[in-house]
N, C-alpha and C. Protein backbone atom coordinates (compact mmCIF):
# COMPACT_ATOMS: atom_id res chain seq x y z
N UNK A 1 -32.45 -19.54 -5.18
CA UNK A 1 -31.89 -18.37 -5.85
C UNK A 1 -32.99 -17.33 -6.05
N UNK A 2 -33.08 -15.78 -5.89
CA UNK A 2 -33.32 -14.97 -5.70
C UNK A 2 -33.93 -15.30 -7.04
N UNK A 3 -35.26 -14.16 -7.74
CA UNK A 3 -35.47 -13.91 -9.09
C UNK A 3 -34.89 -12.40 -9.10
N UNK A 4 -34.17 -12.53 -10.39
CA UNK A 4 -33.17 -11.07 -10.27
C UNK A 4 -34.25 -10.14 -10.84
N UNK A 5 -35.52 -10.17 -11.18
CA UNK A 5 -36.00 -8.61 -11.29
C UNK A 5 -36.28 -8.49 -10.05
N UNK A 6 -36.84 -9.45 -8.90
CA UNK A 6 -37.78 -8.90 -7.42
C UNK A 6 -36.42 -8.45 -6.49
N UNK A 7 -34.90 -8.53 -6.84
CA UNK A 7 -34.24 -8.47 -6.27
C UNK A 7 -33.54 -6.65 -5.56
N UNK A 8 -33.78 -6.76 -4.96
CA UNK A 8 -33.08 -4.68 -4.40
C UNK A 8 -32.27 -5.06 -3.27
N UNK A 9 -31.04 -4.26 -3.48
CA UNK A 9 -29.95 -3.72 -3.26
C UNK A 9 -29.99 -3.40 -1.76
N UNK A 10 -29.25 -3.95 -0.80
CA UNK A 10 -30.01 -3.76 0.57
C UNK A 10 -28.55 -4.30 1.97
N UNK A 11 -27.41 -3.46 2.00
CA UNK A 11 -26.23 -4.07 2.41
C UNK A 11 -26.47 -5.03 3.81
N UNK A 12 -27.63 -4.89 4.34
CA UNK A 12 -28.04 -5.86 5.12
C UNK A 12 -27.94 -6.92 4.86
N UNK A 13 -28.19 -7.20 3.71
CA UNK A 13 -28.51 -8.92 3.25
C UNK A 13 -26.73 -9.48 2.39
N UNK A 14 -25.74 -8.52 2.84
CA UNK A 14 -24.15 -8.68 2.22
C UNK A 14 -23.32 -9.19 3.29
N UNK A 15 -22.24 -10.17 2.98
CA UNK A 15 -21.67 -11.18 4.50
C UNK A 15 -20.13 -10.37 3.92
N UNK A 16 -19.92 -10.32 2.23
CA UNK A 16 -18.81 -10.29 1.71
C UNK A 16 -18.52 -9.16 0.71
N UNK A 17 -18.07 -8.24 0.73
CA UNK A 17 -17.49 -7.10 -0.20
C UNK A 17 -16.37 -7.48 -0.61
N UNK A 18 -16.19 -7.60 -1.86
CA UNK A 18 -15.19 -8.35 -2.79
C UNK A 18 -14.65 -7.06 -3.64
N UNK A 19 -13.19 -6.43 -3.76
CA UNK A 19 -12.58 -5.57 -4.23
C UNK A 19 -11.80 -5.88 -5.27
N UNK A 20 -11.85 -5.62 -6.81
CA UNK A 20 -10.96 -6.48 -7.77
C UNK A 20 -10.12 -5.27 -8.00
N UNK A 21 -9.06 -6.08 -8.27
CA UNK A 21 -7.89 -5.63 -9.28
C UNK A 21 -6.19 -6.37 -9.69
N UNK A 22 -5.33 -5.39 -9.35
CA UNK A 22 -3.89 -6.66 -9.44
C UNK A 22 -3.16 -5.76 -8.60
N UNK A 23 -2.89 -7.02 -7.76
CA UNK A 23 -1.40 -6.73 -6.63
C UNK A 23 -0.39 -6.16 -6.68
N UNK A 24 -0.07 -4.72 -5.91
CA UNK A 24 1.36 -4.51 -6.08
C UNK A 24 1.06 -3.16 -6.38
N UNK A 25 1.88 -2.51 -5.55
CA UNK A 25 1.91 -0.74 -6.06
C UNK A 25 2.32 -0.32 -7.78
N UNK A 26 2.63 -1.50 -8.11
CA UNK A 26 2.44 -0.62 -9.93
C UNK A 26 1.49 -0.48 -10.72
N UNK A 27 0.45 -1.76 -10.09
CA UNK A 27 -1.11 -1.91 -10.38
C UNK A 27 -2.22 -1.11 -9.65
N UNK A 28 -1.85 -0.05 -8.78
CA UNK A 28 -2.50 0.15 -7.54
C UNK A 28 -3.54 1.38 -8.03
N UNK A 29 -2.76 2.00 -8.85
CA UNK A 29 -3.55 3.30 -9.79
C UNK A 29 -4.63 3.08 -10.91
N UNK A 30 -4.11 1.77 -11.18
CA UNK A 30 -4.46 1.71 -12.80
C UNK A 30 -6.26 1.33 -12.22
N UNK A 31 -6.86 1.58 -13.97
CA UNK A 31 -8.27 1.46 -14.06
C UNK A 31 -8.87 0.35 -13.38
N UNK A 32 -7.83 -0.80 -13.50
CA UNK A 32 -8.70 -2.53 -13.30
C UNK A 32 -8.30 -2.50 -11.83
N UNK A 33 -7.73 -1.73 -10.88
CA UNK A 33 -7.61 -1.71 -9.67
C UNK A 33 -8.25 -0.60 -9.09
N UNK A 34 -9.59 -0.13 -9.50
CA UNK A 34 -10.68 0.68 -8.44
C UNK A 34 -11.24 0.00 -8.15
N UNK A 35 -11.45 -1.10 -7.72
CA UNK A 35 -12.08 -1.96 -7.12
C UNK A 35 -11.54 -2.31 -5.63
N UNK A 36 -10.28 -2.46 -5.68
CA UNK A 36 -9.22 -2.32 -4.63
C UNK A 36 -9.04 -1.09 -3.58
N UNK A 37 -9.13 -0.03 -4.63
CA UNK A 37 -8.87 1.59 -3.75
C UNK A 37 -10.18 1.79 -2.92
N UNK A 38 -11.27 1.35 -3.34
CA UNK A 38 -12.57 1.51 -3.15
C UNK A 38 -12.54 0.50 -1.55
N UNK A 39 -12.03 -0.58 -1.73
CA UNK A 39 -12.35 -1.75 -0.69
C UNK A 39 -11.33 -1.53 0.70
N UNK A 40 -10.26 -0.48 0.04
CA UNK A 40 -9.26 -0.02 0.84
C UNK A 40 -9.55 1.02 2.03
N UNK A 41 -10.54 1.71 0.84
CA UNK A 41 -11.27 3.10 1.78
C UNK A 41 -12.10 2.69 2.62
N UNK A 42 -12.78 1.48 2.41
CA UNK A 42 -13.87 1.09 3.29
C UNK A 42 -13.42 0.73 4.60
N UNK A 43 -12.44 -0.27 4.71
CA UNK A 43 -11.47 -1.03 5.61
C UNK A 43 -11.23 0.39 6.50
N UNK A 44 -10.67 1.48 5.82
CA UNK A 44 -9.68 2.38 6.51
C UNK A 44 -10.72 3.50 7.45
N UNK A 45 -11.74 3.48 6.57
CA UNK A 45 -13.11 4.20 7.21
C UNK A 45 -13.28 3.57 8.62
N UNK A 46 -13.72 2.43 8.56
CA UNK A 46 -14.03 1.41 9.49
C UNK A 46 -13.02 0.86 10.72
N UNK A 47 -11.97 1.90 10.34
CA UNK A 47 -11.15 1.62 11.29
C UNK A 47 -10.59 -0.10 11.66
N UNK A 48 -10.47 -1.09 10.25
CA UNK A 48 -10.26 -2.09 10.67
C UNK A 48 -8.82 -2.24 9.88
N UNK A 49 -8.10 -3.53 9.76
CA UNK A 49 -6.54 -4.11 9.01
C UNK A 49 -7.00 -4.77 8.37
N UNK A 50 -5.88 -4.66 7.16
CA UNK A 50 -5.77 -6.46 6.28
C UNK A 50 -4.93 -7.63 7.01
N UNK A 51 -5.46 -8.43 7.07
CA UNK A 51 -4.73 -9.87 7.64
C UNK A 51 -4.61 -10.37 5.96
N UNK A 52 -3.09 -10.81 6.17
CA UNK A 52 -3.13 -12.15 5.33
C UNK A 52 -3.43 -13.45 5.18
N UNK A 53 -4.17 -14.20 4.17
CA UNK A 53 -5.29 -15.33 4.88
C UNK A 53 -4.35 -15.95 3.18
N UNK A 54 -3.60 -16.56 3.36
CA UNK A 54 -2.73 -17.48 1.89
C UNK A 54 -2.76 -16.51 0.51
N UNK A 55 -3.32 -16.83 -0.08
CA UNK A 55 -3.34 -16.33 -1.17
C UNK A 55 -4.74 -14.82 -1.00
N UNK A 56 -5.16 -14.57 -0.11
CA UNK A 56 -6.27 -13.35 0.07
C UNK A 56 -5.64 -12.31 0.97
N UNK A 57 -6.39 -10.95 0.90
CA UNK A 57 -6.52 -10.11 2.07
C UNK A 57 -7.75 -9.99 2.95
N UNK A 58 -7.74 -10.31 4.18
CA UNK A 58 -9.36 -10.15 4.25
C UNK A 58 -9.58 -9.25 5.76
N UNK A 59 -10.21 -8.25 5.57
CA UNK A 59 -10.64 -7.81 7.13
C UNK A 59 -12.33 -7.74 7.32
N UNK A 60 -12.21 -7.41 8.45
CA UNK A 60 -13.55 -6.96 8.94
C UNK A 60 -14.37 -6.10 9.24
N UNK A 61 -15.25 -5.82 8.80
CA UNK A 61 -15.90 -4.50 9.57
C UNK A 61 -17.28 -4.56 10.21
N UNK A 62 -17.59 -3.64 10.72
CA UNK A 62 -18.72 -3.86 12.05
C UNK A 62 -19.44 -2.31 11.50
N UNK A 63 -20.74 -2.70 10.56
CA UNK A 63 -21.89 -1.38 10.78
C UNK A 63 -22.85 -1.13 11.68
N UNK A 64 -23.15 -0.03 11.54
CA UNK A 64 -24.29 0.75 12.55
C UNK A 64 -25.53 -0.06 12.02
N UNK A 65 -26.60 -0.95 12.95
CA UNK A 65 -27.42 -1.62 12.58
C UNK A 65 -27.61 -2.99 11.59
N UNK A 66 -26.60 -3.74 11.89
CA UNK A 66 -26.24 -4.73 11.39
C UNK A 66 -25.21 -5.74 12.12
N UNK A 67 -26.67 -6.89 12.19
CA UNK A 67 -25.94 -7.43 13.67
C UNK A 67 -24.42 -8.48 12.94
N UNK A 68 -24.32 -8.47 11.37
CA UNK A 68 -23.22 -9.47 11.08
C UNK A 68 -21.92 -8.57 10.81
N UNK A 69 -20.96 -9.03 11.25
CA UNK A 69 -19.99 -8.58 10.20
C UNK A 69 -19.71 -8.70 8.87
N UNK A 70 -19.41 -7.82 7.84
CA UNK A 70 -18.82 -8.15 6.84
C UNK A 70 -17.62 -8.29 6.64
N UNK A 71 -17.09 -9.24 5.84
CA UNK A 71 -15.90 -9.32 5.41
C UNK A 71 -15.84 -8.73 3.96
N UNK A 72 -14.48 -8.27 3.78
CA UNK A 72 -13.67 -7.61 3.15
C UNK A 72 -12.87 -8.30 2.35
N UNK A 73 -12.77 -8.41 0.95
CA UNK A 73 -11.87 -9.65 0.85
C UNK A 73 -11.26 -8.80 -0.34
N UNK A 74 -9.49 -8.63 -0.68
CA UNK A 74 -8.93 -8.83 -2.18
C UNK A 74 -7.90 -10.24 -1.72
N UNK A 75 -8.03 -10.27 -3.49
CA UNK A 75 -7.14 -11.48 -3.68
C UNK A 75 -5.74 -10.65 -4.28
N UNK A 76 -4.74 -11.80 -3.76
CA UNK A 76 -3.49 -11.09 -4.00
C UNK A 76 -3.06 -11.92 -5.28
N UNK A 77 -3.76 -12.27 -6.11
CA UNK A 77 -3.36 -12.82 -6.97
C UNK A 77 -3.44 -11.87 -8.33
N UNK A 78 -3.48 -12.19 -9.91
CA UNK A 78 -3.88 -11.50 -10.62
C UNK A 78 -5.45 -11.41 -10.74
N UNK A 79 -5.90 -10.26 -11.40
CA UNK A 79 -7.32 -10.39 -11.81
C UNK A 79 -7.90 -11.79 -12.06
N UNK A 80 -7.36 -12.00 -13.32
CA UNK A 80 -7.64 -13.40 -14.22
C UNK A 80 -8.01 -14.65 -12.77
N UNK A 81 -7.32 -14.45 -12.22
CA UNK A 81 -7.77 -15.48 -10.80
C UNK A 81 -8.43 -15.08 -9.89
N UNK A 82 -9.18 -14.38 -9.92
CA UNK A 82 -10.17 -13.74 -8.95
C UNK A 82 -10.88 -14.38 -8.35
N UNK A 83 -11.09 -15.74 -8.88
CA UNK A 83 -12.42 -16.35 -7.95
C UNK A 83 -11.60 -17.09 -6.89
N UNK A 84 -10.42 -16.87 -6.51
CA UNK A 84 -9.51 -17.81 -5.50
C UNK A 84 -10.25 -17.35 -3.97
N UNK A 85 -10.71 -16.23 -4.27
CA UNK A 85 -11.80 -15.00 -3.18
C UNK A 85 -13.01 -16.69 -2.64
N UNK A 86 -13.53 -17.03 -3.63
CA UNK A 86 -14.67 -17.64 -3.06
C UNK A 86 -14.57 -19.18 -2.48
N UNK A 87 -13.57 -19.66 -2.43
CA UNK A 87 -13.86 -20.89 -1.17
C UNK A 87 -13.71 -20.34 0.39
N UNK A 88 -12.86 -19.25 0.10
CA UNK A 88 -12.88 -18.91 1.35
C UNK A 88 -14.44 -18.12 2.43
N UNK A 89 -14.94 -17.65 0.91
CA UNK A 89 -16.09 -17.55 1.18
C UNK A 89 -16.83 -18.23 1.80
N UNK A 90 -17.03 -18.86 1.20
CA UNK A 90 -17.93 -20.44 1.05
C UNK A 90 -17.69 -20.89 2.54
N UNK A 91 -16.57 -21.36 2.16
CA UNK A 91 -16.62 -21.95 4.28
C UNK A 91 -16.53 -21.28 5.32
N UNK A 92 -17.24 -19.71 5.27
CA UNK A 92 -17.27 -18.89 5.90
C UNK A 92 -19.08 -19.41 6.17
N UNK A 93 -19.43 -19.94 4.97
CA UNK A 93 -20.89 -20.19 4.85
C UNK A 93 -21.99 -18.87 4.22
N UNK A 94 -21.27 -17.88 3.36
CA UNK A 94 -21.87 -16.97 2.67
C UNK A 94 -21.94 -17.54 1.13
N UNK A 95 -23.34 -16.75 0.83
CA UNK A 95 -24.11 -17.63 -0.16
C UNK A 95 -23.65 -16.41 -1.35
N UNK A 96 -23.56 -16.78 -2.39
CA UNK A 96 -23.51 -15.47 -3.80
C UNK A 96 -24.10 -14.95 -3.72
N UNK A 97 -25.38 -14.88 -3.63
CA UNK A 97 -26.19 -14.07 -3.14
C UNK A 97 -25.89 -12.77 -2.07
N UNK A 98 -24.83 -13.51 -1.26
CA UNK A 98 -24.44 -12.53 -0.09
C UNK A 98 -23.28 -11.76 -0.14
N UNK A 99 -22.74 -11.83 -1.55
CA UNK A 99 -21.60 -11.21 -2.13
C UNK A 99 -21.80 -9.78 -2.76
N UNK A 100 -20.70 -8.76 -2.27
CA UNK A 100 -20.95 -7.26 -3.44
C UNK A 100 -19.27 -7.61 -3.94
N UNK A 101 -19.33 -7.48 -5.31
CA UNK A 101 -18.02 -7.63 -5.71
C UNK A 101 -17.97 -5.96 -6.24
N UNK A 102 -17.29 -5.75 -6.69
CA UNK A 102 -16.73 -4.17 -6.41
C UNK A 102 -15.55 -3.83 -7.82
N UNK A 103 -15.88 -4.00 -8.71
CA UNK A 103 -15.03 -3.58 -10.53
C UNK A 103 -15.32 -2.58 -11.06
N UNK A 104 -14.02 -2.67 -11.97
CA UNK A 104 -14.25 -1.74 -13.14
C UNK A 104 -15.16 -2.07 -14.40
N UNK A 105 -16.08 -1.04 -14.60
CA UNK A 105 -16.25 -1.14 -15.99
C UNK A 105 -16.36 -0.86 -17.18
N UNK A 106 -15.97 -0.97 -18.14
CA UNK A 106 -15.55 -0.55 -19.57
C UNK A 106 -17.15 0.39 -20.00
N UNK A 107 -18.16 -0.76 -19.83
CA UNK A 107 -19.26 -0.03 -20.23
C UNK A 107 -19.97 1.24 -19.88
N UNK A 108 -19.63 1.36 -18.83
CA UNK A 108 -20.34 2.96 -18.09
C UNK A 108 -18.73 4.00 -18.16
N UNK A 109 -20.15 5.29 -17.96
CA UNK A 109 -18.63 6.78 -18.33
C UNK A 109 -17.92 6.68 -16.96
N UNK A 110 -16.78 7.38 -16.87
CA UNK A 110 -15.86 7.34 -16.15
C UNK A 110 -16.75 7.55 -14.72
N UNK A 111 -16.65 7.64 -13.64
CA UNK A 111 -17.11 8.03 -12.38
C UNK A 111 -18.77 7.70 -12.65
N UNK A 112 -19.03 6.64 -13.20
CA UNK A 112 -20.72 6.27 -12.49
C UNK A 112 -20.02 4.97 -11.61
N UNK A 113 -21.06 5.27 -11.25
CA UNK A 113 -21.53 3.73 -10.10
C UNK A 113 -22.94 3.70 -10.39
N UNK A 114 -22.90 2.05 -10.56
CA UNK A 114 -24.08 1.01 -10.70
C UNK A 114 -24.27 -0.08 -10.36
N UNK A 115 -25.17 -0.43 -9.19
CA UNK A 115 -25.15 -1.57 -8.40
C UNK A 115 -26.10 -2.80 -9.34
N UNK A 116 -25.68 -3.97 -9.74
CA UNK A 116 -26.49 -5.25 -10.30
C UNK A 116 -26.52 -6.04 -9.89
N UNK A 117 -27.34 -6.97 -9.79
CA UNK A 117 -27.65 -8.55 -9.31
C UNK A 117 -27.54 -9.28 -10.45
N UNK A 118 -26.36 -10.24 -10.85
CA UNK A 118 -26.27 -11.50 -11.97
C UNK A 118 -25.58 -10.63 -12.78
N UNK A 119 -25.81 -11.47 -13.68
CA UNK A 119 -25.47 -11.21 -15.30
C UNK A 119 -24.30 -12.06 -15.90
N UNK A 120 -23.77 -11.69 -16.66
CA UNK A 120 -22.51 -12.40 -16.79
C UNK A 120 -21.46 -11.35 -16.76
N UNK A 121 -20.32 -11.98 -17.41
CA UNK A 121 -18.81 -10.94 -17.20
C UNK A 121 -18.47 -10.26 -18.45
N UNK A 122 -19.26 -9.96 -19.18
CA UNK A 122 -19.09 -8.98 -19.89
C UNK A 122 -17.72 -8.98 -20.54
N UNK A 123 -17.13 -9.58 -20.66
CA UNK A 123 -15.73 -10.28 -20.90
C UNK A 123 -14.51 -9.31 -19.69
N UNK A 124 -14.88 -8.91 -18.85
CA UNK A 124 -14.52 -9.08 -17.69
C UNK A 124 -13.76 -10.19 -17.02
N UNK A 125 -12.58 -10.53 -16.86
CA UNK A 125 -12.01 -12.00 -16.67
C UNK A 125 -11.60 -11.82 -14.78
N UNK A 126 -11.81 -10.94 -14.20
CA UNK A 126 -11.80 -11.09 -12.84
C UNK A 126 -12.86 -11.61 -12.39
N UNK A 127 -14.20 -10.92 -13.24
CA UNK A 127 -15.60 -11.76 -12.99
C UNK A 127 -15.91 -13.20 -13.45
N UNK A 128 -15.24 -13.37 -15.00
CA UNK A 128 -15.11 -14.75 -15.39
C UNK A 128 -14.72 -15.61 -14.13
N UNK A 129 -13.58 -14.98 -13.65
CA UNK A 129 -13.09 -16.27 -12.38
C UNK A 129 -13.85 -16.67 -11.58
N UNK A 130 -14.71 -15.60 -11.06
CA UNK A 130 -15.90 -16.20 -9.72
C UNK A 130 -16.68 -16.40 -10.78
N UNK A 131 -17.70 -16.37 -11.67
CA UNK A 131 -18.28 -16.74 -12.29
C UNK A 131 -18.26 -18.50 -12.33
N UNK A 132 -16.88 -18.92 -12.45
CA UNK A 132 -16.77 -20.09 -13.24
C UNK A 132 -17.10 -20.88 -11.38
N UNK A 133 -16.95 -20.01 -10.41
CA UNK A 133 -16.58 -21.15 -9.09
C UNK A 133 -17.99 -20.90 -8.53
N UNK A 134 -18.85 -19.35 -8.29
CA UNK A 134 -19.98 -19.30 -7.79
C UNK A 134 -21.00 -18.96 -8.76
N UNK A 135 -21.04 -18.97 -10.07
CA UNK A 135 -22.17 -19.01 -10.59
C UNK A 135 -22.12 -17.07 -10.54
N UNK A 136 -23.50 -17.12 -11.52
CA UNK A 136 -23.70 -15.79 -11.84
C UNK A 136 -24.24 -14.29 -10.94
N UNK A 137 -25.02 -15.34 -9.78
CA UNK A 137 -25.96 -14.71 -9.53
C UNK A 137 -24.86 -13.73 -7.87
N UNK A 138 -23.98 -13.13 -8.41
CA UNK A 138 -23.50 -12.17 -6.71
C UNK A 138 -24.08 -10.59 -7.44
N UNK A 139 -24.13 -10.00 -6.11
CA UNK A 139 -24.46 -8.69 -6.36
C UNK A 139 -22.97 -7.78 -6.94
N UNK A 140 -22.73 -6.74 -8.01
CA UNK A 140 -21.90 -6.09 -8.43
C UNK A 140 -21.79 -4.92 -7.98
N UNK A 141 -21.26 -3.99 -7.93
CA UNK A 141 -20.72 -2.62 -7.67
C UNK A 141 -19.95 -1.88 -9.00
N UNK A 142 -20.59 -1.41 -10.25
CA UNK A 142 -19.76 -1.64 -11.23
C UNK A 142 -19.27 -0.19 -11.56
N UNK A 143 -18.30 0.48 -11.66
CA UNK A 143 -17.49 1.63 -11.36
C UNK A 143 -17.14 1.95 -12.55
N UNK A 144 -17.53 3.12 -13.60
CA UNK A 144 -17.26 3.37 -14.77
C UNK A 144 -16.11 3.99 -15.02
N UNK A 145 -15.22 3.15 -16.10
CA UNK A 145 -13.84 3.78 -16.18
C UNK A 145 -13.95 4.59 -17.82
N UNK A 146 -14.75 4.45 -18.39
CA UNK A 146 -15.00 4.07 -19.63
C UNK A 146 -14.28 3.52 -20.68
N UNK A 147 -14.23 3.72 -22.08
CA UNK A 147 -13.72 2.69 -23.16
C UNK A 147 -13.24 3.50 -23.70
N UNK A 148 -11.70 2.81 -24.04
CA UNK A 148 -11.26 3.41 -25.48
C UNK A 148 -11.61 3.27 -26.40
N UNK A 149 -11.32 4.40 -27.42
CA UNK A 149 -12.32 4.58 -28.78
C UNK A 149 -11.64 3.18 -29.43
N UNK A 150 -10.46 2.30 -29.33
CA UNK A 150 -10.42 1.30 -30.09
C UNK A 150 -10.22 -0.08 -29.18
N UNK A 151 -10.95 -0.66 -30.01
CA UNK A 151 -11.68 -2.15 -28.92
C UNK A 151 -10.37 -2.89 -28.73
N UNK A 152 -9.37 -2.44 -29.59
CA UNK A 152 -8.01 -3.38 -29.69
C UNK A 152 -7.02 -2.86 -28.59
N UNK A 153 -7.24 -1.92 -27.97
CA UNK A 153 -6.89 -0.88 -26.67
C UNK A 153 -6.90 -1.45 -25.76
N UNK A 154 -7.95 -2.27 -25.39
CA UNK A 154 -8.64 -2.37 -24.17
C UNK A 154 -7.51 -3.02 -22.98
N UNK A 155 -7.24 -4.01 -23.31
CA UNK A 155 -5.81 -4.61 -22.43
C UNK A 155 -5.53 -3.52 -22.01
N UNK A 156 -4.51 -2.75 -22.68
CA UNK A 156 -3.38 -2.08 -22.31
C UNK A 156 -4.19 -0.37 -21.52
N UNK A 157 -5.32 -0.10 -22.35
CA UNK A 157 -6.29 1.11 -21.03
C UNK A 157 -6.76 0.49 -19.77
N UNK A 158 -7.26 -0.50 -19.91
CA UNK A 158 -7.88 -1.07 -18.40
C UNK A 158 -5.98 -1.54 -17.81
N UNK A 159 -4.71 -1.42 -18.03
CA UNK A 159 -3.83 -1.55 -17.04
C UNK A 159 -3.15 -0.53 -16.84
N UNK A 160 -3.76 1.05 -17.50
CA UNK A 160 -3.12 2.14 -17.60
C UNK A 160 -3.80 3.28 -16.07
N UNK A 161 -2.64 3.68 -15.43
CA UNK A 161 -3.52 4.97 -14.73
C UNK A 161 -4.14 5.78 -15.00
N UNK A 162 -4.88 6.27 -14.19
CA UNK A 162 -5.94 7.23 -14.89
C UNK A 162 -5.10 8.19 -15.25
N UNK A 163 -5.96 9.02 -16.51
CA UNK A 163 -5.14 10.49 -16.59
C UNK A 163 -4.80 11.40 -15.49
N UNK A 164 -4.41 12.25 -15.69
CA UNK A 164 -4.65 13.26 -14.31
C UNK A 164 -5.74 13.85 -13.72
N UNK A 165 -6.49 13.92 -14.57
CA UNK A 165 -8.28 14.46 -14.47
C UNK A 165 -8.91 14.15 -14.08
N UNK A 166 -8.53 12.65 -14.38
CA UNK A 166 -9.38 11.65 -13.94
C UNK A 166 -9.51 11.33 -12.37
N UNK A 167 -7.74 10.99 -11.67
CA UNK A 167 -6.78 10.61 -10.76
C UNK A 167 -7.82 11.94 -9.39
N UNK A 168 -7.63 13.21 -10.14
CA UNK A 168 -8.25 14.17 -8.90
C UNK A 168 -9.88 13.55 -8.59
N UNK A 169 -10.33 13.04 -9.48
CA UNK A 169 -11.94 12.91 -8.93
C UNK A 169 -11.84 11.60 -8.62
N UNK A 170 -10.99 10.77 -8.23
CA UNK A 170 -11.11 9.54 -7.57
C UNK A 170 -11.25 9.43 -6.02
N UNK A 171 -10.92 10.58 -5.00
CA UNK A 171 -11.42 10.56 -4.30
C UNK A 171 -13.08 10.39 -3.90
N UNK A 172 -13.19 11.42 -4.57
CA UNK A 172 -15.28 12.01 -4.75
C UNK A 172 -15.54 10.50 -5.16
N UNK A 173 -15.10 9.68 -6.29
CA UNK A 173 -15.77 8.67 -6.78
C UNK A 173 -16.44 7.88 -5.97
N UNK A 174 -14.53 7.60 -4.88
CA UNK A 174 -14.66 6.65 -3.38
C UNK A 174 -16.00 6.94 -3.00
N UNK A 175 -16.26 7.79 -2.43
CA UNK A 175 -17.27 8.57 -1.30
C UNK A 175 -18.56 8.10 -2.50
N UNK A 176 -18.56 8.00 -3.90
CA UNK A 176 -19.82 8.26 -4.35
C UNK A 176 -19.91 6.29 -4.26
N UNK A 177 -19.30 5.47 -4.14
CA UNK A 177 -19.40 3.92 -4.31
C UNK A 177 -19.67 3.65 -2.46
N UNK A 178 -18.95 3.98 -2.03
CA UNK A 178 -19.17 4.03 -0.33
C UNK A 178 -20.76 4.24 -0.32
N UNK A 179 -21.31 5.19 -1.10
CA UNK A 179 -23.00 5.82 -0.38
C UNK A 179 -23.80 4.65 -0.97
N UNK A 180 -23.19 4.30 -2.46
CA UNK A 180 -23.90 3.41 -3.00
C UNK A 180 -24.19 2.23 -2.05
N UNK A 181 -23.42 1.89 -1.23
CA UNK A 181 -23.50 0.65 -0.15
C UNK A 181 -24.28 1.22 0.72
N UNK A 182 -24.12 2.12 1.49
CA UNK A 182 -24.76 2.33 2.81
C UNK A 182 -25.84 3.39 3.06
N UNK A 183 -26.20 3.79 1.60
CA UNK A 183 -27.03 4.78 1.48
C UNK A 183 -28.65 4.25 2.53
């Protein structure tokens, strides 16, 4: 295992881009599904499909100077089950290490992006799930939705669409999480 301070950010060394959120065009807007829109744009950039693989979505894509493919993976399940993503991993033979998972997060303002190595889930329960199957240590992509002013909110804002204000700069966001990878 890597030591997470010597560790930098480097999509070369990524087998798997992991996109969270919840299935289904009623979930497709909301905050806890930019993780999804984000993994969608990438796929669609790349000119590749989703195949259905049981309970996952997974495609492929092929970069400029990078002799592996990455895979693409959402789970079609709820958040809360998110780690259903990593056996399939696994017997692909990609290490956590070789993972970018791709969420929302409560803690940063709306439209940052911030790439981390480890940590825990922040009570994050899409991350709880891989957490509990691969351990701490995958690389993050963490996409600021920010927080409602009351902590008792939080459920029901992280399953709410963005405002409208918000909704127009989600394109730009895409493009600003995209550079974060391939910058």
């Amino acid at each position: 295992m890597p030591d997470i301070e010597s560790v930098k950010f480097d999509i070369k060394n990524i087998k798997a881009i992991v996109g969270l959120g919840n299935p289904g065009n009623k979930y497709y807007k909301t905050r806890h599904s930019i993780g999804f829109r984000i993994v969608d744009a990438l796929v669609f950039k790349n000119l590749s499909e989703w195949k259905v693989n049981g309970n996952i979505e997974v495609a492929q894509i092929k970069l400029e100077n990078i002799s592996n493919n990455i895979y693409v993976i959402k789970s079609l399940e709820f958040m809360n089950s998110s780690g259903i993503i990593i056996p399939f991993v696994l017997k692909k033979g990609i290490k956590p290490e070789e993972i970018l998972v791709i969420h929302d997060e409560l803690e940063k303002e709306f439209g940052s992006a911030h790439v981390r190595f480890g940590g825990s889930a922040r009570g994050h329960n899409g991350l709880k799930s891989i957490i509990r199957i691969a351990g701490e240590n995958f690389w993050r992509l963490r996409i600021g939705i920010g927080r409602p002013k009351n902590k008792d909110d939080v459920s029901e804002y992280v399953l709410s669409n963005f405002l409208p204000e918000e909704e127009e700069k989600i394109p730009e966001l895409i493009t600003k999480a995209l550079g974060f990878m391939f910058c």
